[in-house]
PDB file of N, CA and C in Angstrom:
ATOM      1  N   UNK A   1    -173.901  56.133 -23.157  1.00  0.00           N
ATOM      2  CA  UNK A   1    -175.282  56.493 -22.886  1.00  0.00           C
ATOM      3  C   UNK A   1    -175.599  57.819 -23.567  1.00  0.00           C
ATOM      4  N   UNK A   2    -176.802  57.953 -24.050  1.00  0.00           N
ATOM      5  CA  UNK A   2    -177.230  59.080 -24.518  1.00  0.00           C
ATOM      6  C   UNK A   2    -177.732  60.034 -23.668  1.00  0.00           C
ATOM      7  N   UNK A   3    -177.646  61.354 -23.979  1.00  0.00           N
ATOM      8  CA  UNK A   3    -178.782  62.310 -23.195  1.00  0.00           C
ATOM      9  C   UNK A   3    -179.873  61.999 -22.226  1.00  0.00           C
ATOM     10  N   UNK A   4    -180.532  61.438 -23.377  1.00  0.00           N
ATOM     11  CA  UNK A   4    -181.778  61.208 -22.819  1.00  0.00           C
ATOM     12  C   UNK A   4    -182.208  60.000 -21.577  1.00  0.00           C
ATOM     13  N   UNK A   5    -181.027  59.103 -22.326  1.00  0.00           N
ATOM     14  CA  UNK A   5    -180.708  57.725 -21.173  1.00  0.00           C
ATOM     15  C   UNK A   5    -180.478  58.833 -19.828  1.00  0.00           C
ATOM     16  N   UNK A   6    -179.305  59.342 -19.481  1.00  0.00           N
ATOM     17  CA  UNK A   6    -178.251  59.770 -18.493  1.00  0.00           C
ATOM     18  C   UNK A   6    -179.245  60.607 -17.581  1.00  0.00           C
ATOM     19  N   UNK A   7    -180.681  61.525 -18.197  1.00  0.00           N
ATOM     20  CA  UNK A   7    -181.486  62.382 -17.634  1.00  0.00           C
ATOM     21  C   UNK A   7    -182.176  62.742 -17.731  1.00  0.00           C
ATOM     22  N   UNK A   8    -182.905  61.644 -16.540  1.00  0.00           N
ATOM     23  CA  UNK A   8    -184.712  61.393 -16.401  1.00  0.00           C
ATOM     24  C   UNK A   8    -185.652  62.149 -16.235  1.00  0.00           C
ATOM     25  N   UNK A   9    -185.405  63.343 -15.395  1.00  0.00           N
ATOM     26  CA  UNK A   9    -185.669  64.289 -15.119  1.00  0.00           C
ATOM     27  C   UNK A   9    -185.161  65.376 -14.158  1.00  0.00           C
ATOM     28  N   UNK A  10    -185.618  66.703 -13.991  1.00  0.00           N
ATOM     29  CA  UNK A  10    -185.237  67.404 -13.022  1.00  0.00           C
ATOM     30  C   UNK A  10    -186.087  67.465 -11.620  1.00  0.00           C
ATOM     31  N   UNK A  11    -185.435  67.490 -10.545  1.00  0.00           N
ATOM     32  CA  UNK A  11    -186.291  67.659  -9.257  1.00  0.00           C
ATOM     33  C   UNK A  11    -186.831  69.135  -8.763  1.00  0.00           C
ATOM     34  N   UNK A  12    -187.977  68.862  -8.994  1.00  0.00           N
ATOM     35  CA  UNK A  12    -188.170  70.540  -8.316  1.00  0.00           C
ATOM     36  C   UNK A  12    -189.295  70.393  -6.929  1.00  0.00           C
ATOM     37  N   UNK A  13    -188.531  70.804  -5.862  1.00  0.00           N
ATOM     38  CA  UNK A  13    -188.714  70.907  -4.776  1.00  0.00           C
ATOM     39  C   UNK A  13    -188.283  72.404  -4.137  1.00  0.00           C
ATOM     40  N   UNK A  14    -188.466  72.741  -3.094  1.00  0.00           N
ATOM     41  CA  UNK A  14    -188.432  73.786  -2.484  1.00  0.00           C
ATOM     42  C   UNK A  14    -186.598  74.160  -2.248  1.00  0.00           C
ATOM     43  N   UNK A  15    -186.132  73.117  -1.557  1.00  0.00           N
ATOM     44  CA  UNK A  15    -184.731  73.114  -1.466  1.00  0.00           C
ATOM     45  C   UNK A  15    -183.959  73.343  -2.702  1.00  0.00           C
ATOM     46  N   UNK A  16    -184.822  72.325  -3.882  1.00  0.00           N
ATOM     47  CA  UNK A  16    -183.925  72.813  -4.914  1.00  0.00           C
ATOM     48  C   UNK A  16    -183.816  73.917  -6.083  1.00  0.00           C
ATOM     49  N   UNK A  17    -185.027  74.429  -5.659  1.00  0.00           N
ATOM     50  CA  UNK A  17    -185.342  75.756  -6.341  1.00  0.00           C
ATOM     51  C   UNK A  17    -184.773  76.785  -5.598  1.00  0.00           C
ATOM     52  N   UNK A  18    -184.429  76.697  -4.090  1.00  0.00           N
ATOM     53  CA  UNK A  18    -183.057  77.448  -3.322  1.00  0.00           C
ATOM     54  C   UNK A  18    -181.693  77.354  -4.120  1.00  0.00           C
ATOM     55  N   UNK A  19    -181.256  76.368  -4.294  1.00  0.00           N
ATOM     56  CA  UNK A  19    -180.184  75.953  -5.149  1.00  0.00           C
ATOM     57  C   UNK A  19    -179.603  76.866  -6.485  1.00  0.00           C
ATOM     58  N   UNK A  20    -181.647  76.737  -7.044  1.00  0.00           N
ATOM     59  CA  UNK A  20    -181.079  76.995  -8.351  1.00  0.00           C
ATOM     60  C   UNK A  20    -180.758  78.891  -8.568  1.00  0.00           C
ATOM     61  N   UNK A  21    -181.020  79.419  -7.388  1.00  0.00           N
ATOM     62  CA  UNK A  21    -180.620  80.823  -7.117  1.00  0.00           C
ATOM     63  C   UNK A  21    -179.175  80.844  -7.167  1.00  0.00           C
ATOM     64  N   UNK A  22    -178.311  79.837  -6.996  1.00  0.00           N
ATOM     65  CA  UNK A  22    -177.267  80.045  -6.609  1.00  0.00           C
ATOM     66  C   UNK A  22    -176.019  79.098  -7.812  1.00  0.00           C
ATOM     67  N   UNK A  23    -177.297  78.797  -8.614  1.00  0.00           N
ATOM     68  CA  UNK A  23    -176.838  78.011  -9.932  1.00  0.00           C
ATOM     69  C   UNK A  23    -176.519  76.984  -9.858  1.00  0.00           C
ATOM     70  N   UNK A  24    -177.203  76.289  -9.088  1.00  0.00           N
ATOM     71  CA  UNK A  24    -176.710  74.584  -8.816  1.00  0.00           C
ATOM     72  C   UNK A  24    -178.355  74.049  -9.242  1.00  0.00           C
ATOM     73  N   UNK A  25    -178.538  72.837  -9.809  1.00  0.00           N
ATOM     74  CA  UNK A  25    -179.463  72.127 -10.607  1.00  0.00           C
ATOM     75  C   UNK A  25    -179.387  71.088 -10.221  1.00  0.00           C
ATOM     76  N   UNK A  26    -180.609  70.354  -9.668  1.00  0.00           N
ATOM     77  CA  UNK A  26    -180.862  68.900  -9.469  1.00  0.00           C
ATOM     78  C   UNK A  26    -181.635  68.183 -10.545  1.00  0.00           C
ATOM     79  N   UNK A  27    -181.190  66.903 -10.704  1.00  0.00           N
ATOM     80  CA  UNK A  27    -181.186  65.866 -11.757  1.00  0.00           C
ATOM     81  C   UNK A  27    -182.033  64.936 -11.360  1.00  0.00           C
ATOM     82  N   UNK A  28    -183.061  63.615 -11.655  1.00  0.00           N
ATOM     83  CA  UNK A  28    -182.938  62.531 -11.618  1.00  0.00           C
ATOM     84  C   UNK A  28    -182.111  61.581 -12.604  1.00  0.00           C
ATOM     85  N   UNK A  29    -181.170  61.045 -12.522  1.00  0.00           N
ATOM     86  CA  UNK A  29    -180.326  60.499 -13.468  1.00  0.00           C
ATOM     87  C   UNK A  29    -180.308  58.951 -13.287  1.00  0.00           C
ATOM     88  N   UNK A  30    -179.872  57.856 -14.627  1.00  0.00           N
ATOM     89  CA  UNK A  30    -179.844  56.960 -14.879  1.00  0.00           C
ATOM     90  C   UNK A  30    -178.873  56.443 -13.272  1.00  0.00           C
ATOM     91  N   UNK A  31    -179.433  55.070 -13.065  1.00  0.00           N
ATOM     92  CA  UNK A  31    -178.575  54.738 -11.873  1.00  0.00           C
ATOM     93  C   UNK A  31    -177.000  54.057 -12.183  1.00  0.00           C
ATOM     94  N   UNK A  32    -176.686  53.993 -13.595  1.00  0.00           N
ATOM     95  CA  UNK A  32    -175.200  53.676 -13.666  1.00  0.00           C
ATOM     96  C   UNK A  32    -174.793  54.706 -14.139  1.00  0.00           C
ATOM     97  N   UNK A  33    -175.436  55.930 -14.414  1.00  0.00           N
ATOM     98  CA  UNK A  33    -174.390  56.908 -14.854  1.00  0.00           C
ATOM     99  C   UNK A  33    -173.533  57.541 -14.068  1.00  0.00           C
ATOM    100  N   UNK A  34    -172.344  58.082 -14.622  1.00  0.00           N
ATOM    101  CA  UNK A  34    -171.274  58.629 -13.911  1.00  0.00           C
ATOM    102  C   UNK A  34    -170.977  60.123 -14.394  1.00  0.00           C
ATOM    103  N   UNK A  35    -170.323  60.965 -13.071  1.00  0.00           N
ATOM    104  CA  UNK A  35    -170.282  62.582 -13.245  1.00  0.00           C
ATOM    105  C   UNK A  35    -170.003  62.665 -14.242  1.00  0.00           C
ATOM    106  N   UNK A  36    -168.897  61.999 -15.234  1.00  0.00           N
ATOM    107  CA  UNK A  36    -168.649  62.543 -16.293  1.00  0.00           C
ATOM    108  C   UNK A  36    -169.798  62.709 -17.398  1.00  0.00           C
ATOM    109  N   UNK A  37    -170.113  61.454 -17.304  1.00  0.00           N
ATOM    110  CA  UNK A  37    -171.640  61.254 -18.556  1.00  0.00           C
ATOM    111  C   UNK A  37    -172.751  62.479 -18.284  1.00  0.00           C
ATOM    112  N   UNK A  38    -173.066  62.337 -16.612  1.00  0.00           N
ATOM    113  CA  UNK A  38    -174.083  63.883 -16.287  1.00  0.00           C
ATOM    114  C   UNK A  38    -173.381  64.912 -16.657  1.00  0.00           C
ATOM    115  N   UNK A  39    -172.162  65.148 -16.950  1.00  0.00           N
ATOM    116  CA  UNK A  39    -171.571  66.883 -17.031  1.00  0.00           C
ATOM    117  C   UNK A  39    -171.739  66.782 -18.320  1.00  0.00           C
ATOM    118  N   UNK A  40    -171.576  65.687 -19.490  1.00  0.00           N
ATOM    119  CA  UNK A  40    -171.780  65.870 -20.531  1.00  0.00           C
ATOM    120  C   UNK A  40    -173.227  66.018 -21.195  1.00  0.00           C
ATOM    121  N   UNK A  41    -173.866  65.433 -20.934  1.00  0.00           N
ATOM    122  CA  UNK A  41    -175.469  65.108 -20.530  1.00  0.00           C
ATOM    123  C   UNK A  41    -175.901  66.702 -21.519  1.00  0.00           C
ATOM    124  N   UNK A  42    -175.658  66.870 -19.284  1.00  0.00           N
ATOM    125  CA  UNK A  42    -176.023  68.647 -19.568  1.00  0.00           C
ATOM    126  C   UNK A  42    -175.974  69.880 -20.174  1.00  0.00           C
ATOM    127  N   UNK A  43    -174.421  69.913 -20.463  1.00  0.00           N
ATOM    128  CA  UNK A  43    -173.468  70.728 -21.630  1.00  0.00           C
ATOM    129  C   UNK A  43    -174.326  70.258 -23.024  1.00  0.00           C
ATOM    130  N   UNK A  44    -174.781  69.471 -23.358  1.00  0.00           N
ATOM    131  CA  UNK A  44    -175.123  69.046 -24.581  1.00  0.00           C
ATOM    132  C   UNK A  44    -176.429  69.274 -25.119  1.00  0.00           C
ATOM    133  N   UNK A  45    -177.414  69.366 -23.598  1.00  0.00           N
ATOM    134  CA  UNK A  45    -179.093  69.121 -23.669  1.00  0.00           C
ATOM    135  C   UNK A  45    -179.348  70.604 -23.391  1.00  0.00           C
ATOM    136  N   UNK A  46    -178.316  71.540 -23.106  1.00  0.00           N
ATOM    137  CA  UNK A  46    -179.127  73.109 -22.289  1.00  0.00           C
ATOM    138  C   UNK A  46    -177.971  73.826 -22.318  1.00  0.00           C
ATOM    139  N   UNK A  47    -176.734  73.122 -23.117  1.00  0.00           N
ATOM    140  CA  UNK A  47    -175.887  73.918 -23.817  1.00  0.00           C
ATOM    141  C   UNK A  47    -175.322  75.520 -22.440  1.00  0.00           C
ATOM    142  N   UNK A  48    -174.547  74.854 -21.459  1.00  0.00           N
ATOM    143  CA  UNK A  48    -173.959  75.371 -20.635  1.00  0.00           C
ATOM    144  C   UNK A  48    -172.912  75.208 -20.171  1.00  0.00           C
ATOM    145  N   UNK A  49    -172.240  75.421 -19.266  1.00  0.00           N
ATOM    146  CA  UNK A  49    -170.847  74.989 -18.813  1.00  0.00           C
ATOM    147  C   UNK A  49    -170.899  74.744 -17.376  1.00  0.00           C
ATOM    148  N   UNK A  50    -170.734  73.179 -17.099  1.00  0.00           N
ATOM    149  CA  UNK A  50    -170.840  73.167 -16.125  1.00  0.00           C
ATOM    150  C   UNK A  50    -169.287  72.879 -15.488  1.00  0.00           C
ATOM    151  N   UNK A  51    -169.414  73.001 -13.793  1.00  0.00           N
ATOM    152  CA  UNK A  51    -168.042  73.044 -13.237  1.00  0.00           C
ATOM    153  C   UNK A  51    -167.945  71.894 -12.895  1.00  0.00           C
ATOM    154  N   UNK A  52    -169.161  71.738 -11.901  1.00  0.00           N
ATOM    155  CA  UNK A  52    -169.159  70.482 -10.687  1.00  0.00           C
ATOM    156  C   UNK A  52    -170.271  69.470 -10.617  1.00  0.00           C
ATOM    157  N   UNK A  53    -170.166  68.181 -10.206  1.00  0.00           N
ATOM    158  CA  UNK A  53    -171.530  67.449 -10.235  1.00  0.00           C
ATOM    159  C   UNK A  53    -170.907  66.717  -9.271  1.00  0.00           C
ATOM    160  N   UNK A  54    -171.711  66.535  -8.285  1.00  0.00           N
ATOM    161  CA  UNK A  54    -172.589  66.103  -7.353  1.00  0.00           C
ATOM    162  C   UNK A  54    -173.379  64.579  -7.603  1.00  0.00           C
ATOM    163  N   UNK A  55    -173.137  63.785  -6.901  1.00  0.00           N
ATOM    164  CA  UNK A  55    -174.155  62.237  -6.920  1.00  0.00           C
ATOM    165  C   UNK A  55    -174.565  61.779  -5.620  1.00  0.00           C
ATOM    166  N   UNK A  56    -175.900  61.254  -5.519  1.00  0.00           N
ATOM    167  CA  UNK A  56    -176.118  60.652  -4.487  1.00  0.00           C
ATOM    168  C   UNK A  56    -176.944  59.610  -5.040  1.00  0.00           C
ATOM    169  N   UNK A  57    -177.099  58.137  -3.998  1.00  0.00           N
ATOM    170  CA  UNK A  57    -177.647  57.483  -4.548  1.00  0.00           C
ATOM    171  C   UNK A  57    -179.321  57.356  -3.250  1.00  0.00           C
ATOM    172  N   UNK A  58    -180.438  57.722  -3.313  1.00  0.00           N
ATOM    173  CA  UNK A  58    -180.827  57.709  -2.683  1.00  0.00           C
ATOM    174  C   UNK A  58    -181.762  56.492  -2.105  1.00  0.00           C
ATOM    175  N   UNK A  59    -182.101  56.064  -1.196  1.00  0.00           N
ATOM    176  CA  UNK A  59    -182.686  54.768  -0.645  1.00  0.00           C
ATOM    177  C   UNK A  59    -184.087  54.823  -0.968  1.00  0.00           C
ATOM    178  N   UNK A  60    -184.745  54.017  -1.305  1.00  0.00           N
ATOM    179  CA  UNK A  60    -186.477  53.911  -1.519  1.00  0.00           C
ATOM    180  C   UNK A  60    -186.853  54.036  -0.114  1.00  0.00           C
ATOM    181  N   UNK A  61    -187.910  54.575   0.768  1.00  0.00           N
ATOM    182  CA  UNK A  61    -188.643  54.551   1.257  1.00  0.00           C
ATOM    183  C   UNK A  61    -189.801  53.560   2.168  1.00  0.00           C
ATOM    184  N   UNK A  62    -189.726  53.139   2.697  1.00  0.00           N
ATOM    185  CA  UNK A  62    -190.639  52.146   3.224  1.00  0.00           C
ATOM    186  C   UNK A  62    -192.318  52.622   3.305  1.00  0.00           C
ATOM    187  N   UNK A  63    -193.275  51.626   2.707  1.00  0.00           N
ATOM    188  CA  UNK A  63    -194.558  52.514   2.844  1.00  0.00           C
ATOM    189  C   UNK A  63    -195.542  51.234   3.543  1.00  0.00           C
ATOM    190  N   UNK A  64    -196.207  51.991   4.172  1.00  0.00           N
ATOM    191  CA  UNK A  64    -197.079  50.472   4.793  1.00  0.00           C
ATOM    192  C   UNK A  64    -199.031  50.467   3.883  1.00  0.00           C
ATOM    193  N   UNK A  65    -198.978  49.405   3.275  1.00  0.00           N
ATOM    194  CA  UNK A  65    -200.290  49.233   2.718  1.00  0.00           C
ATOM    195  C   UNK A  65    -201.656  48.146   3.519  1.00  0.00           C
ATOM    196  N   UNK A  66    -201.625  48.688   4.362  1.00  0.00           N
ATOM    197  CA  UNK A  66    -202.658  47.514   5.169  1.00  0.00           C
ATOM    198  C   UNK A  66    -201.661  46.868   6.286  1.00  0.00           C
ATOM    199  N   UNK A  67    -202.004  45.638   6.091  1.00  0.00           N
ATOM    200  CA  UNK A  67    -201.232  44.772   7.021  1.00  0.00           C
ATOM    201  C   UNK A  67    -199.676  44.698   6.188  1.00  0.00           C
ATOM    202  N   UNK A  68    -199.148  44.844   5.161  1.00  0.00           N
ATOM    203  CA  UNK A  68    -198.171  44.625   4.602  1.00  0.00           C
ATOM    204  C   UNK A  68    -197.339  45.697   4.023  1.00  0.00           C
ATOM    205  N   UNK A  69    -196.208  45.364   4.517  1.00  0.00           N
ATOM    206  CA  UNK A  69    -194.268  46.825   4.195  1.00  0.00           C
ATOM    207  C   UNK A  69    -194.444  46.509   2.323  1.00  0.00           C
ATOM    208  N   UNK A  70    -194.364  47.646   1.746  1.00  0.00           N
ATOM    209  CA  UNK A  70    -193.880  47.889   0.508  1.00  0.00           C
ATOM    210  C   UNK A  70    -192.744  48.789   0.851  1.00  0.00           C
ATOM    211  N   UNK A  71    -191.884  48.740  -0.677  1.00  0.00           N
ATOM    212  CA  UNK A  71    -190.527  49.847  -0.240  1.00  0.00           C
ATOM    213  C   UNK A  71    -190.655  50.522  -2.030  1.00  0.00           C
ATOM    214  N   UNK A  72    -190.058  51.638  -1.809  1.00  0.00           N
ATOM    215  CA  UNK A  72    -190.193  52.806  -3.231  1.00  0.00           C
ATOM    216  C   UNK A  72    -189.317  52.007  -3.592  1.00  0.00           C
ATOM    217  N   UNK A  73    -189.066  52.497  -4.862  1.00  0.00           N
ATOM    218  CA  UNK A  73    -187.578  52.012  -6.008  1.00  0.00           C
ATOM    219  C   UNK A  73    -186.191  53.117  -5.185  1.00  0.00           C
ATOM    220  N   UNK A  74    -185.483  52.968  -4.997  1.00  0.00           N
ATOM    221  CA  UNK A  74    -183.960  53.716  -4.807  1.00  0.00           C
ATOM    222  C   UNK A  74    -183.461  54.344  -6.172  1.00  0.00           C
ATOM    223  N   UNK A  75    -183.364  55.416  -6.320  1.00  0.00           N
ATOM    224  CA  UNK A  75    -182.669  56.285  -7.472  1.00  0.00           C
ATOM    225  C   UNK A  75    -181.351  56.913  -7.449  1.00  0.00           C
ATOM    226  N   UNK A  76    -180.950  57.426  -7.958  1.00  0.00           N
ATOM    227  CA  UNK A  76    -180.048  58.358  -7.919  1.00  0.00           C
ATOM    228  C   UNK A  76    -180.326  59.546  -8.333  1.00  0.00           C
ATOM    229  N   UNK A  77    -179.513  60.878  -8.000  1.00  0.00           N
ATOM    230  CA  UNK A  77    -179.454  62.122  -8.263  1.00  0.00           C
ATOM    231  C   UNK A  77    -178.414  62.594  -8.394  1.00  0.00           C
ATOM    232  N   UNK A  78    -178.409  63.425  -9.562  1.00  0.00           N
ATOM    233  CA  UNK A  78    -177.538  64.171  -9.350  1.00  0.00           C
ATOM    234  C   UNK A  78    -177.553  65.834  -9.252  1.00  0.00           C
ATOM    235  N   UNK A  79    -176.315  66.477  -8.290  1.00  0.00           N
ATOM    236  CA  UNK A  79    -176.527  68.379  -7.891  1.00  0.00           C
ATOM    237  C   UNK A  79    -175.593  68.774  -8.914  1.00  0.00           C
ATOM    238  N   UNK A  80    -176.040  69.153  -9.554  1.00  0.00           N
ATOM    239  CA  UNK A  80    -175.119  70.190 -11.212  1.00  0.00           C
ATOM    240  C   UNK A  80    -174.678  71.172 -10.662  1.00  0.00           C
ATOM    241  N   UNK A  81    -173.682  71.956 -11.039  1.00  0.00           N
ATOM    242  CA  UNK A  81    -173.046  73.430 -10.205  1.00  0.00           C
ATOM    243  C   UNK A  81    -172.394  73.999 -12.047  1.00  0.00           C
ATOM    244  N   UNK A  82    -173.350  75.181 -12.080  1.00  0.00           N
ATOM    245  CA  UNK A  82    -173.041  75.783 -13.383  1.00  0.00           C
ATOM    246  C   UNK A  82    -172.090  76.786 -13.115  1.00  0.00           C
ATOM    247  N   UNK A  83    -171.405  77.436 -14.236  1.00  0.00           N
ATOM    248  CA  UNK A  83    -170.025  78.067 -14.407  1.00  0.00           C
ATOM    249  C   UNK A  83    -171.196  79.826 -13.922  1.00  0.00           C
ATOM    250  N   UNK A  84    -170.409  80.355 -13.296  1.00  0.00           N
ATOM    251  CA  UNK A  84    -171.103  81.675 -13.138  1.00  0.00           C
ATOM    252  C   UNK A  84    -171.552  82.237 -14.637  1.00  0.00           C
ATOM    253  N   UNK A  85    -172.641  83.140 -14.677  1.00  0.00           N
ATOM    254  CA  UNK A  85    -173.175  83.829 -15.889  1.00  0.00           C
ATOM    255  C   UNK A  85    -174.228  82.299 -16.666  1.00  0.00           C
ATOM    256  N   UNK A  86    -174.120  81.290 -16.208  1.00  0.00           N
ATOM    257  CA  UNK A  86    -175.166  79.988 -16.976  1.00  0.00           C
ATOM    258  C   UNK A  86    -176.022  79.771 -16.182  1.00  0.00           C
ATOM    259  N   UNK A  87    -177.412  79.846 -17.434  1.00  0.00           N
ATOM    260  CA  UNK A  87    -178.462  79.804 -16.355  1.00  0.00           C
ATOM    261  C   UNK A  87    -179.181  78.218 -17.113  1.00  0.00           C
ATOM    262  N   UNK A  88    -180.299  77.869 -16.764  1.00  0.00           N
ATOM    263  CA  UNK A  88    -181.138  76.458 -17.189  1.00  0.00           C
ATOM    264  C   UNK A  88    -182.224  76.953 -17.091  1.00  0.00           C
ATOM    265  N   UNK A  89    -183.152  77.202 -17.984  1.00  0.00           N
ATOM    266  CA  UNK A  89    -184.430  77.736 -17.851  1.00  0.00           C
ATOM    267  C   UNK A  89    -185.479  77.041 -18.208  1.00  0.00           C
ATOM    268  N   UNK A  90    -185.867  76.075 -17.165  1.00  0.00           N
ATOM    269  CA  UNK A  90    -186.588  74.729 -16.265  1.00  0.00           C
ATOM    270  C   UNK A  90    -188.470  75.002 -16.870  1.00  0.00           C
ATOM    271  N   UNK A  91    -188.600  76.273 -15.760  1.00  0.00           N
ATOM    272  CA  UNK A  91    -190.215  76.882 -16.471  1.00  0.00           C
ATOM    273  C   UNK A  91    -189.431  77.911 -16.164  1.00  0.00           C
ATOM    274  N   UNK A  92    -190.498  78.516 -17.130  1.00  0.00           N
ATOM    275  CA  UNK A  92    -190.400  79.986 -17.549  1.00  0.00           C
ATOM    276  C   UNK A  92    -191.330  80.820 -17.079  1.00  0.00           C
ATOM    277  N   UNK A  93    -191.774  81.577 -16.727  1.00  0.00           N
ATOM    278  CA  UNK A  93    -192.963  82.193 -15.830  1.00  0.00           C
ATOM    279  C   UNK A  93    -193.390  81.807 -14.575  1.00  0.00           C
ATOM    280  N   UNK A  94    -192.481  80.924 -14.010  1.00  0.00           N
ATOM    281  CA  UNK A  94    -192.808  80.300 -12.854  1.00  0.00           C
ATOM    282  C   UNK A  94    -191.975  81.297 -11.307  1.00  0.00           C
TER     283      UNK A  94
END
């Protein structure tokens, strides 16, 4: 898989902008990729060193539209853990 396959995007949420104080980075990533492919991914796309990665696969959601259950798509994620001194600079002025 390529880069771009392996990582869909980044999550930015409140929790994970806590994270990224502490140098850990959340992913949306391809749902067959594996830690190794995300550690390479990353090292390659933002040119860092990473230590540790993290996967979860998360469940879609149930949503109700009228009389009738829809459910989200299920994704995966992955939590990046960079080598101390590496940073990812996501936005810039933010």
């Amino acid at each position: 898989m390529t880069t771009t396959v392996v990582l869909k995007r980044p999550i930015v949420t409140e929790k994970s902008t806590r994270l990224m104080e502490q140098g850990r980075y959340v992913f949306e990533i391809a749902a067959t990729a594996t830690k190794l492919q995300v550690k390479e991914a990353v090292e390659s796309a933002f040119e860092v060193k990473v230590v540790a990665v993290n996967t979860q696969h998360v469940r879609g959601k149930r949503r109700r539209l009228g009389p009738r259950f829809t459910e989200k798509p299920s994704w995966k994620k992955a939590v990046v853990t960079l080598a101390p001194g590496n940073k990812i600079t996501l936005f810039e002025g933010v």
